[in-house]
Protein backbone atom coordinates (compact mmCIF):
# COMPACT_ATOMS: atom_id res chain seq x y z
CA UNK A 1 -16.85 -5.99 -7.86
CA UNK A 2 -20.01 -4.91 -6.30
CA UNK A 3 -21.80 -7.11 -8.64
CA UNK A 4 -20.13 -10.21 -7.75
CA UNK A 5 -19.94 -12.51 -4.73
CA UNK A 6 -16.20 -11.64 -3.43
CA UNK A 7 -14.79 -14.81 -2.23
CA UNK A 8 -15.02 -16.59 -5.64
CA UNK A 9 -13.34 -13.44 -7.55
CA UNK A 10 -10.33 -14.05 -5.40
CA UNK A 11 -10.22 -18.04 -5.90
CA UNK A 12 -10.37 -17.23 -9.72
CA UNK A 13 -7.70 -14.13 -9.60
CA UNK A 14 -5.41 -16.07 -7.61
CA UNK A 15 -5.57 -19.34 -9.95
CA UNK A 16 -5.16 -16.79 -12.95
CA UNK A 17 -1.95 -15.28 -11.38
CA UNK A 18 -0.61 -18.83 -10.80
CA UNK A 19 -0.90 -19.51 -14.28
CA UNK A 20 0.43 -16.28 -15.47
CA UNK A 21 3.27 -16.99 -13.63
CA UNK A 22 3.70 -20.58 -14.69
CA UNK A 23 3.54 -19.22 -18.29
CA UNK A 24 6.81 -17.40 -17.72
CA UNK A 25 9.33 -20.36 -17.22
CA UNK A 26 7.29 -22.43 -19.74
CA UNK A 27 8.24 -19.84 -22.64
CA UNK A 28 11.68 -19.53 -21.42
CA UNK A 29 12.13 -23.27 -21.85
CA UNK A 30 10.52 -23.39 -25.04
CA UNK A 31 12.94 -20.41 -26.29
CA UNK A 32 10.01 -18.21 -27.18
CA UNK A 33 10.17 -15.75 -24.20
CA UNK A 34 10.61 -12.17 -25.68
CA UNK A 35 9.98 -8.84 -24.24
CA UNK A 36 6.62 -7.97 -25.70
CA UNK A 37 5.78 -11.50 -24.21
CA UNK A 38 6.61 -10.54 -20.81
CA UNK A 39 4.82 -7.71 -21.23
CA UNK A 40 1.37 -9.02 -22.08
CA UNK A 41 1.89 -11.03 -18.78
CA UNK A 42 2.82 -8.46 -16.92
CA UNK A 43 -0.13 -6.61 -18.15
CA UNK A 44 -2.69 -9.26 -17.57
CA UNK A 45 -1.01 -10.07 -14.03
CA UNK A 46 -1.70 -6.33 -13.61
CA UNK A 47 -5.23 -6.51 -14.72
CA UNK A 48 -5.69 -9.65 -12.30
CA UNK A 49 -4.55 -8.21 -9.27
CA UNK A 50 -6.69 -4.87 -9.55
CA UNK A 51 -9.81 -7.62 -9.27
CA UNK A 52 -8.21 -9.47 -6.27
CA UNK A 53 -7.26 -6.19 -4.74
CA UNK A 54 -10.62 -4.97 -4.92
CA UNK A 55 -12.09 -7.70 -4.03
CA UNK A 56 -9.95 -9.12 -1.06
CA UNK A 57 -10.35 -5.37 0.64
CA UNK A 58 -14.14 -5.51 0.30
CA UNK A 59 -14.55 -8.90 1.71
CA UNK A 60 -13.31 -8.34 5.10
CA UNK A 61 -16.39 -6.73 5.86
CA UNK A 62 -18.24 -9.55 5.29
CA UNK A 63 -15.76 -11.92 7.37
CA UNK A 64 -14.83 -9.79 10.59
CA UNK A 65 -17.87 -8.31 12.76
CA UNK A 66 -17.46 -4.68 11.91
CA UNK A 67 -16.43 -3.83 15.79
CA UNK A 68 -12.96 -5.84 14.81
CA UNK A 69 -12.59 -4.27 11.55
CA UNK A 70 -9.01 -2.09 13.16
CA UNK A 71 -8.43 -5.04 14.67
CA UNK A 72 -8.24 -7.00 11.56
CA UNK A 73 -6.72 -4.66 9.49
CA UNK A 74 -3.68 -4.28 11.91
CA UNK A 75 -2.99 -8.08 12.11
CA UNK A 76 -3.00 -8.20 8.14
CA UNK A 77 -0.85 -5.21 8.09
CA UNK A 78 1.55 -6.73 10.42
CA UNK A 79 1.63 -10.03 8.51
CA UNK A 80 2.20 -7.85 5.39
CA UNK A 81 4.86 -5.93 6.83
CA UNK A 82 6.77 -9.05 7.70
CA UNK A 83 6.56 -10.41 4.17
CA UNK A 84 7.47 -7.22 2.74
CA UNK A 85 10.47 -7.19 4.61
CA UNK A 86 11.74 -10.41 4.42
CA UNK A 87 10.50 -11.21 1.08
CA UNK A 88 12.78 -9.34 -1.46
CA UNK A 89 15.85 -11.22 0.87
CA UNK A 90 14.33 -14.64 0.54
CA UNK A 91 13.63 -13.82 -3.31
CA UNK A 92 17.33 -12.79 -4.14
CA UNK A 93 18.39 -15.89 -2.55
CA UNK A 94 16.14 -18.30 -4.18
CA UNK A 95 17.25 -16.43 -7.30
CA UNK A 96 20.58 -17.29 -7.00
CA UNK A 97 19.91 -20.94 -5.72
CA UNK A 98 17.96 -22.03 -8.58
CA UNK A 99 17.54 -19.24 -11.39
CA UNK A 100 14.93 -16.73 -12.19
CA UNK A 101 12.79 -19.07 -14.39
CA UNK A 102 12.18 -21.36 -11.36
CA UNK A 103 11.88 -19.14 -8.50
CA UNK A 104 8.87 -17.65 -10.43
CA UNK A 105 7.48 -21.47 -9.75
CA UNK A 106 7.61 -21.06 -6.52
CA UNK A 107 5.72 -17.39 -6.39
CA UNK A 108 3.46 -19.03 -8.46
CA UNK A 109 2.56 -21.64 -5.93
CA UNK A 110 2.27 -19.14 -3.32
CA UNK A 111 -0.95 -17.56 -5.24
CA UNK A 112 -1.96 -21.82 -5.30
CA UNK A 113 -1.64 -21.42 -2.03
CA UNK A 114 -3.85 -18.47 -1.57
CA UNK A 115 -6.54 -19.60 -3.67
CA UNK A 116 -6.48 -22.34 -1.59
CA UNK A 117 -6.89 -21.14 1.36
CA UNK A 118 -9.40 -18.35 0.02
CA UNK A 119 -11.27 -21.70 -0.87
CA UNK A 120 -11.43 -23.10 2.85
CA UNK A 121 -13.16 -19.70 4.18
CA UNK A 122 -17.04 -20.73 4.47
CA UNK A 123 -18.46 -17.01 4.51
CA UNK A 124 -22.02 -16.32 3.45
CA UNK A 125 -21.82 -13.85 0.64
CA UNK A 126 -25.24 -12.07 -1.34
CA UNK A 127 -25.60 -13.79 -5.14
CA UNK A 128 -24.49 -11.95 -8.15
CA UNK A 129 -26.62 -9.25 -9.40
CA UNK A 130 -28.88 -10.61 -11.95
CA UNK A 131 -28.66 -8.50 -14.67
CA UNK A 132 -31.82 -9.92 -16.47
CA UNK A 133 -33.87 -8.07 -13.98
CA UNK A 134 -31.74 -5.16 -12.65
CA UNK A 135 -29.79 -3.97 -15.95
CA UNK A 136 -26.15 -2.52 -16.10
CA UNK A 137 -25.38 1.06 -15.83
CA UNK A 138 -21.43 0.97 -15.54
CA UNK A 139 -21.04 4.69 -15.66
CA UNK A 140 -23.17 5.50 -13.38
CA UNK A 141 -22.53 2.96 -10.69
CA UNK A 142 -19.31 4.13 -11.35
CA UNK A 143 -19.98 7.81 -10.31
CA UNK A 144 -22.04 6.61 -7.54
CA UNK A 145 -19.17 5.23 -5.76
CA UNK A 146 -16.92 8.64 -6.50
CA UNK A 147 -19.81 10.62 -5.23
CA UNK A 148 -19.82 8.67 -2.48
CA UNK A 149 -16.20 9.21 -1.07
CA UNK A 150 -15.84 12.64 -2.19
CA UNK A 151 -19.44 14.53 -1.32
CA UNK A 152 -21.91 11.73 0.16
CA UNK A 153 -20.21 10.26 3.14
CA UNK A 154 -17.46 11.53 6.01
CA UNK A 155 -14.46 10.23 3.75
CA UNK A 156 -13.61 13.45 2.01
CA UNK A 157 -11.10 14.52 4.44
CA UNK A 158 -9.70 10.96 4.63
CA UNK A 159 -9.43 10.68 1.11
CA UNK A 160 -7.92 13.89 0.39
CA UNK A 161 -5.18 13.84 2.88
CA UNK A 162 -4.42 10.13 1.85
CA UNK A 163 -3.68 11.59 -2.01
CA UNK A 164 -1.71 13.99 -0.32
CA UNK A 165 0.60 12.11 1.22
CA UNK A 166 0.69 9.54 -2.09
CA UNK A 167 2.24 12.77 -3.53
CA UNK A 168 5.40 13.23 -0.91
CA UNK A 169 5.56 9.54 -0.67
CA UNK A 170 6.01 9.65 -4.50
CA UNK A 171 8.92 12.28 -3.99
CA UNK A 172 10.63 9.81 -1.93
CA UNK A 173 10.67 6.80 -4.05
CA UNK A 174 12.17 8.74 -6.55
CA UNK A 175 14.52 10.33 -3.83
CA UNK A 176 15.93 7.54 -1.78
CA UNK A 177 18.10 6.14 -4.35
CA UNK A 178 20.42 8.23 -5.88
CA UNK A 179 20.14 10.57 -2.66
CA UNK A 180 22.08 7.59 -0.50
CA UNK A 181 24.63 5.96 -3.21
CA UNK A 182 25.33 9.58 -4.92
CA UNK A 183 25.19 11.87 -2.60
CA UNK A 184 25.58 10.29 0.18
CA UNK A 185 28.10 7.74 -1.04
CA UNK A 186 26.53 4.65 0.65
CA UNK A 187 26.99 1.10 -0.66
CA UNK A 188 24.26 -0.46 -2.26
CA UNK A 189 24.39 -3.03 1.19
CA UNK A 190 24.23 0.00 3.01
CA UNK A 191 20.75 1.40 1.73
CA UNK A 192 19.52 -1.95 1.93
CA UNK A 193 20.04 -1.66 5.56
CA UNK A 194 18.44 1.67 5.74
CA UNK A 195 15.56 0.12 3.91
CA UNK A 196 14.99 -2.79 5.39
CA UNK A 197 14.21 -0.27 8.63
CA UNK A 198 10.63 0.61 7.16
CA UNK A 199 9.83 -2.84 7.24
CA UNK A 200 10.68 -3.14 10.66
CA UNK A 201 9.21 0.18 11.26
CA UNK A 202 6.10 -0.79 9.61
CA UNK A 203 5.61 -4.09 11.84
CA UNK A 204 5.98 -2.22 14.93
CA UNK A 205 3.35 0.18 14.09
CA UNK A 206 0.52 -2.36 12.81
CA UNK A 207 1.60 -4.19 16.45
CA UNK A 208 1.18 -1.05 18.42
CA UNK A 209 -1.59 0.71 16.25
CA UNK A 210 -4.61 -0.82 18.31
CA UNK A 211 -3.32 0.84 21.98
CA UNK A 212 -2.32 3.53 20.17
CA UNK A 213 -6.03 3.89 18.48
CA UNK A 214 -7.59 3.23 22.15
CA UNK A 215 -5.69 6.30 23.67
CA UNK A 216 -5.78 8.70 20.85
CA UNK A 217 -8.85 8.49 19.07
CA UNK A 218 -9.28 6.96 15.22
CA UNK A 219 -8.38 10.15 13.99
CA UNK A 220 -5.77 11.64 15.85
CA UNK A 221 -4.31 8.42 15.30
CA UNK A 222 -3.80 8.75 11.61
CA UNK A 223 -2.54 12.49 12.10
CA UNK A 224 -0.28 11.31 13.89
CA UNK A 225 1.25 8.88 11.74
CA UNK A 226 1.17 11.55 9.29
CA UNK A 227 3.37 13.66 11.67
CA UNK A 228 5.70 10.69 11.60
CA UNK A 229 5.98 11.06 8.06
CA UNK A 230 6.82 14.49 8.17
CA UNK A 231 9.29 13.50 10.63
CA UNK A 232 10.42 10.80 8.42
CA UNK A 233 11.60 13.64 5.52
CA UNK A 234 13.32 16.13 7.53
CA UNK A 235 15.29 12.74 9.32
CA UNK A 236 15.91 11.40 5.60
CA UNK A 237 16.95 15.04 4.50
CA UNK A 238 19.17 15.68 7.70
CA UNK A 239 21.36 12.78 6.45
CA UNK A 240 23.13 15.08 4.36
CA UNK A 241 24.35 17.45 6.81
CA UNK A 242 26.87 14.86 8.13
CA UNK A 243 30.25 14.99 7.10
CA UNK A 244 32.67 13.53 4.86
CA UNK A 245 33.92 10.16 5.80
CA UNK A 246 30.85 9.60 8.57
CA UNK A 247 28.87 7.59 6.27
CA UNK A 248 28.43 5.09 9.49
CA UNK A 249 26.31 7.98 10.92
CA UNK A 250 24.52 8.55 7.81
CA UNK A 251 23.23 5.12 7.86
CA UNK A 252 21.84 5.75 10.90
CA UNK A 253 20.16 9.28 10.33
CA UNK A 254 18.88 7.83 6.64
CA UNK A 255 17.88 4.66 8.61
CA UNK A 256 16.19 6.46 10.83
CA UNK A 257 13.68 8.31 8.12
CA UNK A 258 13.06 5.27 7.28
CA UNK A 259 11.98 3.65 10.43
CA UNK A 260 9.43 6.73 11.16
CA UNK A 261 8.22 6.36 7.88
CA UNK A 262 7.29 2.75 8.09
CA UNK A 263 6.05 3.33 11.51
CA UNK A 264 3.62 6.23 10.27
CA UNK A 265 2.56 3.55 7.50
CA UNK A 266 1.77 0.57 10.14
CA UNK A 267 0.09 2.93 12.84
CA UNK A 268 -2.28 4.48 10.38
CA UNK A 269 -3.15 2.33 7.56
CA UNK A 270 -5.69 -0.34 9.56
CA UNK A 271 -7.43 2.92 10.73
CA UNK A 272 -7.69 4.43 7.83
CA UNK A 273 -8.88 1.18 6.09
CA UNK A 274 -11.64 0.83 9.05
CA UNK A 275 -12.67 4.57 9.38
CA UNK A 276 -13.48 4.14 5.72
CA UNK A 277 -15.48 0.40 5.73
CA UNK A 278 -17.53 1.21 8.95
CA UNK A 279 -19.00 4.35 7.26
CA UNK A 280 -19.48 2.39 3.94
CA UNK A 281 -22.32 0.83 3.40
CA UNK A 282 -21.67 -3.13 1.55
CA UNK A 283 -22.95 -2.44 -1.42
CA UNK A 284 -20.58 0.12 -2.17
CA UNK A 285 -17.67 -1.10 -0.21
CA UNK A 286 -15.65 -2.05 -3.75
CA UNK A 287 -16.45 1.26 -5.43
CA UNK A 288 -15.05 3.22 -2.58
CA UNK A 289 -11.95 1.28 -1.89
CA UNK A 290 -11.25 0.94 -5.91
CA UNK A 291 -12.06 4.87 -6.11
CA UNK A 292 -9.58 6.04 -3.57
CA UNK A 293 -7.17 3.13 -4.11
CA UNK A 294 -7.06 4.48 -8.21
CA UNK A 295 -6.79 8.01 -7.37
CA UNK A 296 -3.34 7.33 -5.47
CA UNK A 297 -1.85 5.47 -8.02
CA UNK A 298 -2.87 7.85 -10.40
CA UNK A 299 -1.05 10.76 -8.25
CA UNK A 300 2.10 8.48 -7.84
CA UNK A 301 2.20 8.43 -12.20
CA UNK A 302 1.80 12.39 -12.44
CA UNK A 303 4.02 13.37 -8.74
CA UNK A 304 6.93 10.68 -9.21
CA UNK A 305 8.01 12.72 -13.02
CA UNK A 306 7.46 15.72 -11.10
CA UNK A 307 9.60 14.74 -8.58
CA UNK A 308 12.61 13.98 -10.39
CA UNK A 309 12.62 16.72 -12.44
CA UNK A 310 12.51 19.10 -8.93
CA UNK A 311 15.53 16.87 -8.24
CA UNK A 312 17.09 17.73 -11.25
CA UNK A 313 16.10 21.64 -10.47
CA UNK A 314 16.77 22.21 -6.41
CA UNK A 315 18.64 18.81 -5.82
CA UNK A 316 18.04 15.22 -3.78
CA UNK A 317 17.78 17.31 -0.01
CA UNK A 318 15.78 20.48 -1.08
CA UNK A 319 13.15 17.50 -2.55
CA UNK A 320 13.19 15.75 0.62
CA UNK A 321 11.97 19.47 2.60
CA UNK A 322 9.26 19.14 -0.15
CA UNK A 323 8.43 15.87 0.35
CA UNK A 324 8.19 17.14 4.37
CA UNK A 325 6.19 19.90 3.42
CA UNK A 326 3.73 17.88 1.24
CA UNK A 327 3.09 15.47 4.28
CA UNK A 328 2.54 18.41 6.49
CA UNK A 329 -0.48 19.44 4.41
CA UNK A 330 -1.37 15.86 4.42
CA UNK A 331 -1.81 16.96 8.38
CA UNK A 332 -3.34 19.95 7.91
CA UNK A 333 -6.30 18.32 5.63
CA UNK A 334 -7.11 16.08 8.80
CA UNK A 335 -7.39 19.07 11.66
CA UNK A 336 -11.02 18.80 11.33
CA UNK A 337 -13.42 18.48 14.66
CA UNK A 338 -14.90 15.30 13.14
CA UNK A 339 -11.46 13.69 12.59
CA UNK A 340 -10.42 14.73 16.25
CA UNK A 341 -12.95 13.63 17.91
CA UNK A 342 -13.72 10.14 16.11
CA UNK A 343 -13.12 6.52 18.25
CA UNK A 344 -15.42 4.87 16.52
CA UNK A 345 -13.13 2.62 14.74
CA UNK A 346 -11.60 1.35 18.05
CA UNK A 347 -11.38 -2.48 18.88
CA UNK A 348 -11.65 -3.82 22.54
């Protein structure tokens, strides 16, 4: 993606996905929808999105002055938030309005929707590396962008405590589930409620994450949304200290977790995305946020196994001190005098 002007990757991605998407209700009526079918869609929908994803990060740069980068990053996080939350509700009802097969028309024409709007931007972008005169060396552009997050730049700590915390967030995914309907005995409306809290959680911190930002400091600021997720655990985990027949008041503790969690996630993720674009230069502003973007979902493949089988060993609330102890390391990565002391990211 550093190659390549930015804005028209996302037009193409997002037309791709539309039609990807289409594809799905169009076998279905033909009768010819099977599971290795799906699949290949799936898996091409997968491929597209890495491009868009890579892409759409890396051109914010280029269409927000880099003094409103935080700025930007919280209003898209906030606007994210809200879809996230309301989303999955709007989905299940469209599902049972009109079917699966056409409510995956109407996702499709969301991504229309996108491209089109992706289309309307007028943003002056650099042309596509001619590779006639400048020839291609994948591997070691490739490296060049690792080198650069992990030994060249000020993004090592960053980077580091972010994988960390992929790793307890990875024990809670696995966690929140059968910890609430088993062992806690909630309905599944019940955890739905206690979910739907992130969301919530998460929109208050992207809306709060810019004053917060101004009186903390950039980095302080994302420790201390990491101290929210350690929070977040031992709340989640406290859950099952309350008795039998109280599952009202288990609601609220497990909703609770998961209000501090999505708070931590909306106060610190526009930082985080800022700290690292202001200290990247353009050029490598895909490799970077494709290198540490791949590294977490790697570490959610290898820690979410890992986490149910130490469910399976020490149980759902002894995973959830884990998870708490995991994010506290996440903490400790950041305690650095450069971390503390950065502002740099702050909007007016």
């Amino acid at each position: 993606m550093d190659r390549w002007p930015r804005r028209p990757v996302m037009i193409a991605t997002d037309l791709a996905r539309a039609a990807l998407l289409v594809a799905i209700p169009l076998a279905w009526w033909a009768g010819v929808l099977t599971l290795p079918a799906l699949l290949a869609v799936v898996v091409a929908f997968g491929a597209a999105s890495l491009f868009n994803d890579a892409a759409s990060q890396s051109f914010v740069t280029r269409l927000v002055p880099r003094p409103r980068l935080q700025q930007a990053h919280a209003r898209l996080d906030t606007v994210d938030a809200a879809a996230q939350t309301t989303g999955p509700a709007l989905a299940g009802g469209l599902v049972s309005l009109v079917g699966a097969p056409l409510a995956v028309l109407v996702d499709a024409a969301s991504f229309l929707l996108s491209a089109a709007v992706v289309w309307r931007l007028r943003v002056e972008e650099p042309p596509a590396v001619d590779r006639r005169t400048r020839p291609s060396h994948l591997r070691r552009e490739m490296a060049a962008g690792v080198r650069w997050v992990y030994r060249d730049s000020r993004l090592t700590q960053l980077a580091v405590s972010t994988h960390v915390w992929f790793a307890g967030q990875a024990v809670l995914g696995v966690v929140i589930a059968p910890y609430a309907l088993v062992e806690l005995g909630l309905s599944a409306f019940q955890l739905g409620v206690a979910v739907a809290c992130a969301g919530a959680g998460a929109v208050l911190g992207a809306a709060v994450t810019g004053a917060v930002g101004r009186l903390l400091g950039t980095g302080p600021t994302i420790a201390a949304a990491r101290v929210l997720a350690v929070a977040a655990a031992l709340a989640t985990a406290g859950a099952a200290s309350v008795g039998a027949g109280e599952q009202g008041t288990a609601v609220v503790v497990l909703a609770t977790g998961q209000l501090l969690s999505g708070l931590g996630m909306g106060l610190s993720n526009s930082h985080e995305m800022a700290y690292r674009q202001l200290r990247t230069p353009d050029r490598l502003q895909a490799r970077t946020n494709t290198t540490m973007r791949s590294v977490n979902r790697g570490i959610l493949v290898v820690a979410a196994p890992a986490a149910g089988l130490l469910v399976v060993l020490v149980g759902n609330a002894a995973a959830l001190l884990v998870a708490a102890a995991v994010f506290a390391m996440s903490v400790g990565v950041l305690l650095t005098p450069t971390m503390r002391a950065d502002r740099s990211t702050i909007s007016t």
